[in-house]
Structure formats: C-alpha cells, structure tokens
Protein backbone atom coordinates (compact mmCIF):
# COMPACT_ATOMS: atom_id res chain seq x y z
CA UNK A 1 -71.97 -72.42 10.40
CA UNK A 2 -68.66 -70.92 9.32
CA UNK A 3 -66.16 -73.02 7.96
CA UNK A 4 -62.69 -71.89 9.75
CA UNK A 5 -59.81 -71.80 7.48
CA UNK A 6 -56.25 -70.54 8.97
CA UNK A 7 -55.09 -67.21 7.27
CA UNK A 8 -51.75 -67.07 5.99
CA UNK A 9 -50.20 -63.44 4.74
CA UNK A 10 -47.07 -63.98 4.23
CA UNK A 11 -46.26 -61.06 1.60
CA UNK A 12 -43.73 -61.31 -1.24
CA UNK A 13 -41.01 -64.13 -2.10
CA UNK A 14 -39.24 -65.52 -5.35
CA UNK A 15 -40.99 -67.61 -7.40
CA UNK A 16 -39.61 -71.06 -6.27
CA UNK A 17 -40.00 -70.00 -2.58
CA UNK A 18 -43.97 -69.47 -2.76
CA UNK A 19 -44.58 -72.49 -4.95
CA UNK A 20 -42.83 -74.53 -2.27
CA UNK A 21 -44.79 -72.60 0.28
CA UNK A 22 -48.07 -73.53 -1.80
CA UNK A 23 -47.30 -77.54 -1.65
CA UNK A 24 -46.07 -77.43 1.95
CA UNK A 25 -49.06 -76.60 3.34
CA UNK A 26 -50.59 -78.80 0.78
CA UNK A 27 -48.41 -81.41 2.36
CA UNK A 28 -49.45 -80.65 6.12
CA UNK A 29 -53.22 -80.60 5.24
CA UNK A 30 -53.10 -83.93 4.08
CA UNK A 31 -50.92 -85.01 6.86
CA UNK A 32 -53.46 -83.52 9.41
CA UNK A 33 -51.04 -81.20 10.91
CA UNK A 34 -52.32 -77.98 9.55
CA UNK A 35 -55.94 -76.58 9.08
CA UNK A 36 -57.38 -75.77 5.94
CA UNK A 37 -55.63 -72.53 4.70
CA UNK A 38 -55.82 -69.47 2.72
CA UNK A 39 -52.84 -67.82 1.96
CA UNK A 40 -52.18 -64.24 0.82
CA UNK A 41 -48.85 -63.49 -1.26
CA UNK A 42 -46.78 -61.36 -3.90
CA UNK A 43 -43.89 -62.31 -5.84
CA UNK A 44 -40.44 -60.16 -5.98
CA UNK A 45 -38.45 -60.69 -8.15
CA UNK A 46 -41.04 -60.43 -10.77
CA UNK A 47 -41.59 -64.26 -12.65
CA UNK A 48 -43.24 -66.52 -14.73
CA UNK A 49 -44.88 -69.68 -13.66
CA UNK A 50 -45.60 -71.99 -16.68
CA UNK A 51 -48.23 -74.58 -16.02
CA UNK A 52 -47.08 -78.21 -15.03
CA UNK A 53 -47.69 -79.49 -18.63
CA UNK A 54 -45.99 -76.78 -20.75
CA UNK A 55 -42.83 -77.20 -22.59
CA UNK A 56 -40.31 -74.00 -21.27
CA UNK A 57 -38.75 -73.59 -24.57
CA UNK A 58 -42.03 -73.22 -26.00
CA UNK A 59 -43.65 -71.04 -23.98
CA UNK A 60 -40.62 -68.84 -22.53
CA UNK A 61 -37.72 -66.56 -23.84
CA UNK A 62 -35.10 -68.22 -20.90
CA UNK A 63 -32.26 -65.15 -21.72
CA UNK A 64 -34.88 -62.47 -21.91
CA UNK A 65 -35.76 -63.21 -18.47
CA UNK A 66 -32.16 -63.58 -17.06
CA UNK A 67 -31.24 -59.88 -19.06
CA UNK A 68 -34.27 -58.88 -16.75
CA UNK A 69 -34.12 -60.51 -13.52
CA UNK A 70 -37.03 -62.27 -13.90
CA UNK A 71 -37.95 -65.85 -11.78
CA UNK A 72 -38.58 -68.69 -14.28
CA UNK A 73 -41.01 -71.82 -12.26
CA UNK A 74 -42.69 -74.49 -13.16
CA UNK A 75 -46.11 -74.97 -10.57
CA UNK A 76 -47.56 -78.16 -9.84
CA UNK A 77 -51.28 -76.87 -11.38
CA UNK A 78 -51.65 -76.64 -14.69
CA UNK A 79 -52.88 -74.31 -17.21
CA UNK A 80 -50.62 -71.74 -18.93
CA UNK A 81 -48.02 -69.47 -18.80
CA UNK A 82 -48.62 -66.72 -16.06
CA UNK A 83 -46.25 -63.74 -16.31
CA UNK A 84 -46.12 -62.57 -12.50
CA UNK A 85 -45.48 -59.09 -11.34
CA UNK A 86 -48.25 -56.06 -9.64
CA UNK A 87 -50.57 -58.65 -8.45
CA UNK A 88 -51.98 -60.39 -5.21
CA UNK A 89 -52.03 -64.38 -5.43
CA UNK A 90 -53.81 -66.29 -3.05
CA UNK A 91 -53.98 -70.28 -2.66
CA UNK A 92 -56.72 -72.20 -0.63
CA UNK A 93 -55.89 -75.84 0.25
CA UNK A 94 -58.79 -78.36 1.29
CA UNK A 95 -59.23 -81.25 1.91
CA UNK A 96 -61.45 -83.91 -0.07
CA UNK A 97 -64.64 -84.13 0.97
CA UNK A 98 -64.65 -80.32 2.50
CA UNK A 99 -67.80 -78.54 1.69
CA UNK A 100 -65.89 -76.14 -0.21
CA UNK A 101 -64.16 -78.68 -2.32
CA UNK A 102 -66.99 -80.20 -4.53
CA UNK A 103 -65.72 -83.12 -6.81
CA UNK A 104 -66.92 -81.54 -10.37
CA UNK A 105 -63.84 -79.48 -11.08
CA UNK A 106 -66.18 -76.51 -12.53
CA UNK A 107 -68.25 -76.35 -9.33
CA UNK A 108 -64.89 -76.04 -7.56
CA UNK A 109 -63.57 -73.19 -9.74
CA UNK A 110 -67.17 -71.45 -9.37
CA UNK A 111 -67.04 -71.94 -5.99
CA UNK A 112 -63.92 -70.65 -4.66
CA UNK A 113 -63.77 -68.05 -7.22
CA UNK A 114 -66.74 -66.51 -6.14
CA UNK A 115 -64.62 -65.17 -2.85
CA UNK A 116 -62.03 -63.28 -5.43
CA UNK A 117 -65.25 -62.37 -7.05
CA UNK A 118 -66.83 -60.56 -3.73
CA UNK A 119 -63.16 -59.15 -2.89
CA UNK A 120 -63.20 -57.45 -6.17
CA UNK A 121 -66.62 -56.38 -5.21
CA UNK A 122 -65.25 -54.40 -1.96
CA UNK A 123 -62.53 -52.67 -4.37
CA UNK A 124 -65.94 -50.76 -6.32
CA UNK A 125 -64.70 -53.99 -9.25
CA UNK A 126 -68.06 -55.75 -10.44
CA UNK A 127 -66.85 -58.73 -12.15
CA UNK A 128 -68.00 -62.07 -12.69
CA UNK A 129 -67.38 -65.88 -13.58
CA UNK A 130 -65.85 -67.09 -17.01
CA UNK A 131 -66.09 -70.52 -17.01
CA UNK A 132 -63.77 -72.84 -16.87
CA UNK A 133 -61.59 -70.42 -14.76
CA UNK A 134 -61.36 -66.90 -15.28
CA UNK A 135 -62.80 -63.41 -13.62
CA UNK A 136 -63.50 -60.60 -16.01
CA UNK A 137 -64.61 -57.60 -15.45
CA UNK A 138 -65.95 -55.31 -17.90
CA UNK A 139 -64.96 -57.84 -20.74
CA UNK A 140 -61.63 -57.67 -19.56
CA UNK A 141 -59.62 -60.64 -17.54
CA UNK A 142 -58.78 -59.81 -14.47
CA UNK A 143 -57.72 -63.22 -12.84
CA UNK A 144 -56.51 -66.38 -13.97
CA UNK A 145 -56.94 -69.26 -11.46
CA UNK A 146 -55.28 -72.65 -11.54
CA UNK A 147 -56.05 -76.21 -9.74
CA UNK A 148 -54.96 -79.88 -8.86
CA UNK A 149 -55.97 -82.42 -6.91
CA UNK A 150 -52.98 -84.68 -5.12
CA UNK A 151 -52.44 -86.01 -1.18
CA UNK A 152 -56.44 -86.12 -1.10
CA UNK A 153 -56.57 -82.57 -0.82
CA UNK A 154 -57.44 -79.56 -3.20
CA UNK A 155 -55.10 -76.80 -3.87
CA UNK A 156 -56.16 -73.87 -5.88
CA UNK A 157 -54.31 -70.63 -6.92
CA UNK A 158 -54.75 -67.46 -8.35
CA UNK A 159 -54.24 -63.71 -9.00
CA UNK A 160 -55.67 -60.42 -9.40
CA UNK A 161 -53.96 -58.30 -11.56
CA UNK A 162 -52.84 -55.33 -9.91
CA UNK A 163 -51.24 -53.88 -13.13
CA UNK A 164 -50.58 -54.92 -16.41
CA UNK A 165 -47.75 -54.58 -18.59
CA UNK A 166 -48.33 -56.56 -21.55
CA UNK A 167 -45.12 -55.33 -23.15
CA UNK A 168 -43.08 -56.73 -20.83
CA UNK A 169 -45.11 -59.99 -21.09
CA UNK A 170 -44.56 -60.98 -24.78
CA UNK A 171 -40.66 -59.71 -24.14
CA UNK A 172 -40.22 -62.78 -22.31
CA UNK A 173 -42.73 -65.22 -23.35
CA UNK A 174 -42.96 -66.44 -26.90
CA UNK A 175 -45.48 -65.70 -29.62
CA UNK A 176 -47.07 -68.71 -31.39
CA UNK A 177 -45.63 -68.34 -34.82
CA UNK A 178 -48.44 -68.01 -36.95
CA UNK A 179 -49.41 -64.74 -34.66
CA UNK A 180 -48.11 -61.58 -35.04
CA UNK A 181 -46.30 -60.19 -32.28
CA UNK A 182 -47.78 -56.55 -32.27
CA UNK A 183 -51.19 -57.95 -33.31
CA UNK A 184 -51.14 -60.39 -30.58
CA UNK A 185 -49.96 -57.65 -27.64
CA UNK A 186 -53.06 -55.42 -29.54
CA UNK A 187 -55.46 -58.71 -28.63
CA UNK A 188 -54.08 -58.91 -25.04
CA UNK A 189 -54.30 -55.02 -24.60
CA UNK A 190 -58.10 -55.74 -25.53
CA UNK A 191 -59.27 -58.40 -23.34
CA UNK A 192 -56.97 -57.99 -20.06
CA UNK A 193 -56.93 -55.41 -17.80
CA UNK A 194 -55.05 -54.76 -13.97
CA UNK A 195 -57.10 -53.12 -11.73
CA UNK A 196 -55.44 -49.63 -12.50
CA UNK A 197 -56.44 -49.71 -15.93
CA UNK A 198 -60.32 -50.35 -15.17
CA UNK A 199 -60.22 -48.02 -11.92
CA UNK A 200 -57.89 -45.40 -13.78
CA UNK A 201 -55.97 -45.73 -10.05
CA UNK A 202 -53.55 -47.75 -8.45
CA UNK A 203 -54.52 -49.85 -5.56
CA UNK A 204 -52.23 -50.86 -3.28
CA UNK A 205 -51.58 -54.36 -2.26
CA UNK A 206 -52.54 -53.84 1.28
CA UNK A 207 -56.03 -52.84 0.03
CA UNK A 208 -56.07 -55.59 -2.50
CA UNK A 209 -55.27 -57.83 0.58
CA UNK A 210 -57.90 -56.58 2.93
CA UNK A 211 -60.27 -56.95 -0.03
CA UNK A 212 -59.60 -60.40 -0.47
CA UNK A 213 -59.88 -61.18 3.32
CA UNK A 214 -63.24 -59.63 3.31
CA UNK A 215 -64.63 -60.95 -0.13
CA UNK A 216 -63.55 -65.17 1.05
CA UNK A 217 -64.98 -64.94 4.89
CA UNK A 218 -68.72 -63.22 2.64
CA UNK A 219 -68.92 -65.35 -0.01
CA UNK A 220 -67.10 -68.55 1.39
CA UNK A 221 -68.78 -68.37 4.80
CA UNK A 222 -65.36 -68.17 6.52
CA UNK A 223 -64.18 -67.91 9.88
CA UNK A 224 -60.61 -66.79 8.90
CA UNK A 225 -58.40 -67.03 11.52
CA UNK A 226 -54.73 -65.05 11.38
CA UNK A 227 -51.72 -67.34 11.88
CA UNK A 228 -47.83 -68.28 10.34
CA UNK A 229 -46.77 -70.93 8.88
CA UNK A 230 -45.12 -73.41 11.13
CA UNK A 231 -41.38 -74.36 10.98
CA UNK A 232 -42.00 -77.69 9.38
CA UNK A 233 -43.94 -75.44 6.92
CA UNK A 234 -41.14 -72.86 6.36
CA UNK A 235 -38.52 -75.56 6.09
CA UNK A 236 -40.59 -78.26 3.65
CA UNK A 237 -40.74 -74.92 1.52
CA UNK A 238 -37.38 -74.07 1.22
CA UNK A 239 -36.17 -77.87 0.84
CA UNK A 240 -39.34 -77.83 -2.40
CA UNK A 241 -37.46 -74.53 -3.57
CA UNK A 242 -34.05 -75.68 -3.83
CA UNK A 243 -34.21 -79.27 -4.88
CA UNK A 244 -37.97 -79.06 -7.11
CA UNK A 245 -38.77 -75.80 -8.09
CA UNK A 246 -35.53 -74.73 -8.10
CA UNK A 247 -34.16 -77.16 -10.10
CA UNK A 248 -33.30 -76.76 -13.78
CA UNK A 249 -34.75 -80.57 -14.59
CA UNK A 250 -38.44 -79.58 -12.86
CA UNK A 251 -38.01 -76.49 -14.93
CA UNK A 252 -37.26 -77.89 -18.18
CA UNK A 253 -39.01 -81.48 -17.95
CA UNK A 254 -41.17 -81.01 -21.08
C-alpha cells in the first residue's frame, strides 16, 4: 500500500524564508493539521546554512558574504556548513512511528535517501549510499542530507548539487588553519561534484524536480499528492523568518 505524502513545490526563497517554511510544516504535522509532506525548493539569493551546533565566526567569512549578497542561516538540523546555490533541496517531515521514519537514525538516513538515490537514477546518475549521510556518485559527493527529531515528528533535508563552485565556497567560508587554502579547494575539487560536472551538461531544475518526484513515489512507495502550503503554513514561516532565522542572536548563538 502506498504511503500518501502531500507534495509541496514551492520553488526558490531566501534562506530564512525556506527554513521557516521547513519547521512550519514541521509544526502542523505534529499538530495534526497537515499530512506528511515532501517539499521541493531552491534558494535565491544564494546562502549558507551552518548546522544548529556550529559557531558562525568559525565556520563563516560574515563580510565576504554581505560584499556578495549571500543569505547567512542557521537550520534547526545539524551537521555542517552547507554553501547553497545551483541545487534542488527537498525536506520530508514524518511523523514518529511512520513506516518511513524508523527510530535508528542510520536506517532513517538509508531510508529516505534511497528516494534522492532513485531520482538521481532517472537523471542517467548511478549513485549510492555513504553512510552516515551522504550520496556519491562516481566517488564524488553529490548530496549532503541533514536530520532532527523534535514535536514527535522527523524532519529531514537535503540537496543535490546542481553545480559546483568550490571557489566561491571557501571565499566565504573559512579554512581550518592548519589546511591550506588552495590545497583544501584541490581536496574539495576531488571528492565533490554537481551534476554538470559528472554529466558534462547542465540540468535544469525543472528536470532535477521531476526526477526527484519520480525517484521518492519508486523507492519510497509514495502516493504523492500535489498541494500548497496553507495560510497558517505561509504565515508561521514568515513569523520563523523574521523573529528566528532572521535574527542576528539565532545566527550567532555559538
């Protein structure tokens, strides 16, 4: 039997605008007023999300990304810094106890990664699992995925990487001291990869989308069923935005 899961594409937004998005319907699953979900999105302006228990200073160049107009935000998973710019995200929320939420982490990750996994599949990209949370593809990463566990309910997120600029990436996040900044870009160069640079094409987000839609309903067992987020939805989002994710003290707390 096919597990139904609502469908949510709702395209490209800021940085603090989809993470509020991500825990608003994190917040109605709980509550019982929204189905399970899968949701489909971009980010523009380009950002980076730092994981919930990095330190900013750390792990970000703050003026680098103001000179450049890109998002800084801090998500609620955690994990590490994530610099955000040609991919497609997606985030599933279940609830505990769902058949597709197991309660060993690893299974979880496995799981739910194996729909990414089958997307990638339909865009001619064999890849496969890299425990505890990664896709690779040709010895190359290729997604990063991220997960927690609050209001009895799962939420997990992660992209494909449409295209790659590791250049940019290490102009605005900071190099660990004792590495080498060329040598380290050389190491990234090596062992990540967008889909351009392993297809020698560009695909478009629309195709990555349609992939993705495809690869969950195969290997999830999915009844996906198109819909919007409601207005509580919309407007518990853009109160999260301004007032959490917006908010220099969420971004800077550690």
């Amino acid at each position: 039997m096919a597990h139904r899961l609502r469908l949510l594409k709702t395209g490209a937004h800021d940085a603090c605008f989809n993470m509020g998005l991500d825990e608003a319907v994190l917040e109605a699953v709980s509550a019982g007023k929204s189905e399970p979900t899968l949701r489909l999105y971009a980010w523009t302006p380009a950002a980076v999300s730092i994981g919930y228990f990095q330190g900013l200073k750390e792990e970000v160049d703050e003026a680098a990304c103001a000179e450049r107009g890109v998002d800084v935000v801090r998500r609620i998973t955690g994990g590490g810094a994530v610099f955000h710019q040609k991919e497609i995200t997606y985030s599933i929320v279940l609830p505990e106890g769902h058949a597709l939420a197991p309660a060993s982490i690893l299974k979880s990750y496995e799981l739910i990664c194996g729909g990414v996994i089958a997307g990638l599949g339909h865009l001619d990209v064999p890849s496969t699992f890299a425990p505890i949370n990664d896709i690779v593809s040709g010895g190359k990463k290729v997604s990063g995925n991220a997960q927690t566990r609050k209001h009895h309910c799962l939420l997990q997120h992660g992209t494909v990487l449409l295209d790659v600029d590791v250049d940019l990436m290490f102009t605005i996040l900071k190099v660990p001291v004792e590495k080498a900044k060329g040598k380290l870009i050389e190491e990234v160069k090596a062992r990540v990869s967008g889909l351009r640079g392993l297809l020698g094409r560009e695909v478009p987000y629309t195709d990555a989308e349609e992939a993705m839609i495809v690869g969950f309903a195969e290997a999830l067992g999915l009844e996906l069923v198109p819909d919007e987020p409601t207005k509580a939805e919309l407007a518990r989002a853009a109160e999260l935005a301004g007032s959490r994710f917006g908010s220099a003290e969420w971004t800077g707390k550690r």
